[in-house]
Protein backbone atom coordinates (compact mmCIF):
# COMPACT_ATOMS: atom_id res chain seq x y z
CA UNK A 1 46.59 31.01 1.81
CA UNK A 2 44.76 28.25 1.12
CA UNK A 3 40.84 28.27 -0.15
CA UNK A 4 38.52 25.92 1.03
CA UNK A 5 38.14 24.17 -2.74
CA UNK A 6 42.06 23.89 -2.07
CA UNK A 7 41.50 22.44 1.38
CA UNK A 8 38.75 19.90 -0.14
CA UNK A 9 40.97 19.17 -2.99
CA UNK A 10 44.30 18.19 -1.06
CA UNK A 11 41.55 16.15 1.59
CA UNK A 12 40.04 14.10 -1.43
CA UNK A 13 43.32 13.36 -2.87
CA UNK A 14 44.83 12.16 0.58
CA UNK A 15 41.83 9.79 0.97
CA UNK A 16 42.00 8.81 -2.98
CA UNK A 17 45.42 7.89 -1.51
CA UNK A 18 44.61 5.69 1.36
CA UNK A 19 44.51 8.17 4.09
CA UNK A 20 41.08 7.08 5.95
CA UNK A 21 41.54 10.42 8.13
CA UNK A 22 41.15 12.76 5.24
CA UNK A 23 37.15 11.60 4.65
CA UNK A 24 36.91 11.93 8.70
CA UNK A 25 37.85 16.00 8.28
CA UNK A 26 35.75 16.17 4.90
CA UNK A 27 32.53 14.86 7.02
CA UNK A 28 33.39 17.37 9.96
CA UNK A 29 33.46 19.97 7.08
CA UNK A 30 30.50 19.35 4.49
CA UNK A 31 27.76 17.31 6.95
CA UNK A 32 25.90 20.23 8.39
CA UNK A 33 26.12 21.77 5.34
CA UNK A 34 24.46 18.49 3.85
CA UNK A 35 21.91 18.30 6.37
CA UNK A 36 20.91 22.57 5.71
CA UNK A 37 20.68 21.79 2.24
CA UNK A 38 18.77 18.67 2.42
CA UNK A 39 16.48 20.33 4.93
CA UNK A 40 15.54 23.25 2.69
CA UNK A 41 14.12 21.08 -0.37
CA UNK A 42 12.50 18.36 2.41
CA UNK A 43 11.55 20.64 5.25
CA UNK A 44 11.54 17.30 7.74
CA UNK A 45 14.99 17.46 10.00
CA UNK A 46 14.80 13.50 10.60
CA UNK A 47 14.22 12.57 6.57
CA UNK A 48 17.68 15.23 5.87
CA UNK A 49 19.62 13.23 8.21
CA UNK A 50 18.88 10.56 6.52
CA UNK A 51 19.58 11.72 3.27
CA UNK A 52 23.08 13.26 4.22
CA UNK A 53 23.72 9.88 5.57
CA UNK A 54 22.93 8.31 2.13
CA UNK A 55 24.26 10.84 0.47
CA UNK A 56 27.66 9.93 1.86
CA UNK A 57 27.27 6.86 1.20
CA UNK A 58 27.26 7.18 -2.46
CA UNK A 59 30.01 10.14 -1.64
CA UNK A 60 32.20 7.41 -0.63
CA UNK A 61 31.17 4.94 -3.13
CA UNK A 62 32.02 7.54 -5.66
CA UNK A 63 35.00 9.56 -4.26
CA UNK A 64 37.50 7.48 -6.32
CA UNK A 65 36.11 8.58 -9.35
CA UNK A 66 36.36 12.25 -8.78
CA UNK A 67 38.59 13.58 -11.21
CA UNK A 68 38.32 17.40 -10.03
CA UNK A 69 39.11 17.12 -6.28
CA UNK A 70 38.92 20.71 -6.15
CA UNK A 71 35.03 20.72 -7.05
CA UNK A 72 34.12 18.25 -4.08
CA UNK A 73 31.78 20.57 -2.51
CA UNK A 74 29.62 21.20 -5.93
CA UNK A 75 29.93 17.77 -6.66
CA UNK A 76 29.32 16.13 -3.69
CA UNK A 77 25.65 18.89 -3.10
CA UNK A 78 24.56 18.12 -6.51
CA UNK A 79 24.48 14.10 -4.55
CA UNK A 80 22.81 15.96 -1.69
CA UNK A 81 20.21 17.49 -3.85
CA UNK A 82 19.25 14.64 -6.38
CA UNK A 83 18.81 12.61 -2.95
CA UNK A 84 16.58 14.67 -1.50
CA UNK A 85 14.37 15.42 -4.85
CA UNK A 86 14.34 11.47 -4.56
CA UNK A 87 13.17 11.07 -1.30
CA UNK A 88 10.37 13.45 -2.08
CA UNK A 89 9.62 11.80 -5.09
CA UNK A 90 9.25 8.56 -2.64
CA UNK A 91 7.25 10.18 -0.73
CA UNK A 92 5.44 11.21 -2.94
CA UNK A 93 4.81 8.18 -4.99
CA UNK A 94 3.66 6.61 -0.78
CA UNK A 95 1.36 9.58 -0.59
CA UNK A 96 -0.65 8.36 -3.27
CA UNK A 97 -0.13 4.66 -2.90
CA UNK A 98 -1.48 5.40 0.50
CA UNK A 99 -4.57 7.67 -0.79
CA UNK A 100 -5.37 4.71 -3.37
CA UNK A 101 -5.01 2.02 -0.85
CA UNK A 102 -7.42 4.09 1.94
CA UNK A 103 -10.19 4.52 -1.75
CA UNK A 104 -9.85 1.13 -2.21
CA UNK A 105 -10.54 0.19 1.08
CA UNK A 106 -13.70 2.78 2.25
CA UNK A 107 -14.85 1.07 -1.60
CA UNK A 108 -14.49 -2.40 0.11
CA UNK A 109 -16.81 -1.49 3.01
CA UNK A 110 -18.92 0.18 1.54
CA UNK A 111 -19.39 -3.30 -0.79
CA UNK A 112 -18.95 -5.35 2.53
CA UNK A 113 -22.16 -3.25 3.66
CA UNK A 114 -24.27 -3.63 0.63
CA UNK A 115 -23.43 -7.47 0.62
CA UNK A 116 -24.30 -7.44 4.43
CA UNK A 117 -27.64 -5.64 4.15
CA UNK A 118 -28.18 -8.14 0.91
CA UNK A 119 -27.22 -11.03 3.15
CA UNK A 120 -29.85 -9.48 5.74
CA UNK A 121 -32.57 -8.99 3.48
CA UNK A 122 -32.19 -12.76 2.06
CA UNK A 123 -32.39 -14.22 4.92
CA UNK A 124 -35.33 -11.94 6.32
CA UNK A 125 -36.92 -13.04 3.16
CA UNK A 126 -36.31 -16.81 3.54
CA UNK A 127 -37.88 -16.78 7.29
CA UNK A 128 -40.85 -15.16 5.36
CA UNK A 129 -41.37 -18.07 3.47
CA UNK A 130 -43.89 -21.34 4.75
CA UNK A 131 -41.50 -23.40 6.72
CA UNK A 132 -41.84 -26.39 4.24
CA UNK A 133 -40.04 -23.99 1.49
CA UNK A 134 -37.27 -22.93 3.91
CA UNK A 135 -36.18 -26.23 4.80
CA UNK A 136 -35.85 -27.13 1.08
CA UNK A 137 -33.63 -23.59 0.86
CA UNK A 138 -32.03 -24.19 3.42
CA UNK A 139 -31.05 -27.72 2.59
CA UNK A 140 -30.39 -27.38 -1.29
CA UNK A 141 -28.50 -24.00 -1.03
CA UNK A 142 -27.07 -24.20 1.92
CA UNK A 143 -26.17 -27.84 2.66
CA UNK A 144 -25.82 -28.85 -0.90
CA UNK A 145 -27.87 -31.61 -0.94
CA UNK A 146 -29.51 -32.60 -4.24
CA UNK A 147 -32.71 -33.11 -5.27
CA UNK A 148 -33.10 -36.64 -4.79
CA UNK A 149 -31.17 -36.31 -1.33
CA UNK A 150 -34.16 -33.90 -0.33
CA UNK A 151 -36.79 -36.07 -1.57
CA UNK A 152 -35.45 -38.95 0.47
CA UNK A 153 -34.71 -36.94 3.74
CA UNK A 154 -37.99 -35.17 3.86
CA UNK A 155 -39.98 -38.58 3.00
CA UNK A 156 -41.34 -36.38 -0.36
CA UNK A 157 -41.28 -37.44 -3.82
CA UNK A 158 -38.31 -35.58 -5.75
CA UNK A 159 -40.91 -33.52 -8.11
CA UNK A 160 -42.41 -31.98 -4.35
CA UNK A 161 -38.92 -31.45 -3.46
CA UNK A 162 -38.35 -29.58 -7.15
CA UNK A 163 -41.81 -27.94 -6.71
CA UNK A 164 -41.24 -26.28 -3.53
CA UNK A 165 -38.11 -25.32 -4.32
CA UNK A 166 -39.55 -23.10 -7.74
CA UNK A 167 -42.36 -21.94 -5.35
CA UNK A 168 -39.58 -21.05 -2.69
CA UNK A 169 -37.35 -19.12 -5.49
CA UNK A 170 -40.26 -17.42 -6.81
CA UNK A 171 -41.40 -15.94 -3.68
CA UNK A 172 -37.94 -14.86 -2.75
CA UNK A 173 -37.48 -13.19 -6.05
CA UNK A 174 -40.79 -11.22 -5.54
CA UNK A 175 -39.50 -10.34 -1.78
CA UNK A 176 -36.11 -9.05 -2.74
CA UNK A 177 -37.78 -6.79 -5.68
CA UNK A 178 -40.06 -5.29 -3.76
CA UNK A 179 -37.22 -4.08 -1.42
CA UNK A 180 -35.46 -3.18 -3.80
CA UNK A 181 -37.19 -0.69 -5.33
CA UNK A 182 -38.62 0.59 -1.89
């Protein structure tokens, strides 16, 4: 009578041989058994279908190297098992690629929400200021002209322009202190 390492033995050797059939009875034999074991390290039925599937993969990538026929079912769980301890290192490894990703995004809006209330406060600032030193704000910071350009478009000597503008920064710097430390 035959064993079953006997009966896996004789099937690895026919399909070392060229006997495609042979790998179709060693599937119908050792899946479920791949799935079970891949299911007890994992505990996630989908992922251990999976990882039988990969695992025979590498069974059949393999096979023709397998120099004790007779040990197909040790060797092939010991394939079964380092799969599956991979796959949890994976998902493992995701786990806390995800965790870092979700820090490092609440950390980016919680900056976006300082830079927004910063943002608000500027410009609450600015519209405190005499409208002669927010136009000169307005036009040097945010429209980039120069000096000179300022001077010109507002019919005002360049040193007005310059004056202003120090009176404007000034102010704002007193502004934004004071709110900050309120």
């Amino acid at each position: 009578m035959k064993t079953n390492n006997t009966i896996d033995g004789d099937l690895v050797k026919q399909f070392q041989s060229g006997n495609a059939n042979a790998l179709t009875e060693l599937v119908k034999r050792w899946h479920k058994q791949f799935c079970e074991k891949a299911y007890w390290i994992v505990k996630d039925a989908d992922q251990s279908k999976d990882i039988a599937q990969d695992s025979w993969k590498t069974i059949i990538a393999k096979i023709e190297d397998l120099r004790e026929p007779n040990k197909f079912g040790a060797w092939a769980l010991r394939i079964v098992y380092s799969k599956a301890l991979d796959s949890i290192r994976a998902s493992s490894k995701k786990r806390l690629q995800l965790e870092e990703f979700a820090k490092e995004q609440s950390q980016t809006i919680e900056e976006c929400h300082e830079d927004l209330q910063l943002k608000n406060e500027l410009l609450k600032a600015i519209r405190s200021l005499p409208v002669k030193q927010q136009l000169v704000i307005k036009l040097f910071y945010v429209e980039e002209y120069s000096l000179q350009e300022i001077g010109d478009l507002l019919r005002i000597s360049v040193g007005t322009a310059k004056s202003r503008l120090f009176h404007a920064r000034e102010k704002l710097k007193y502004i934004l202190k004071e709110v900050k430390d309120n």
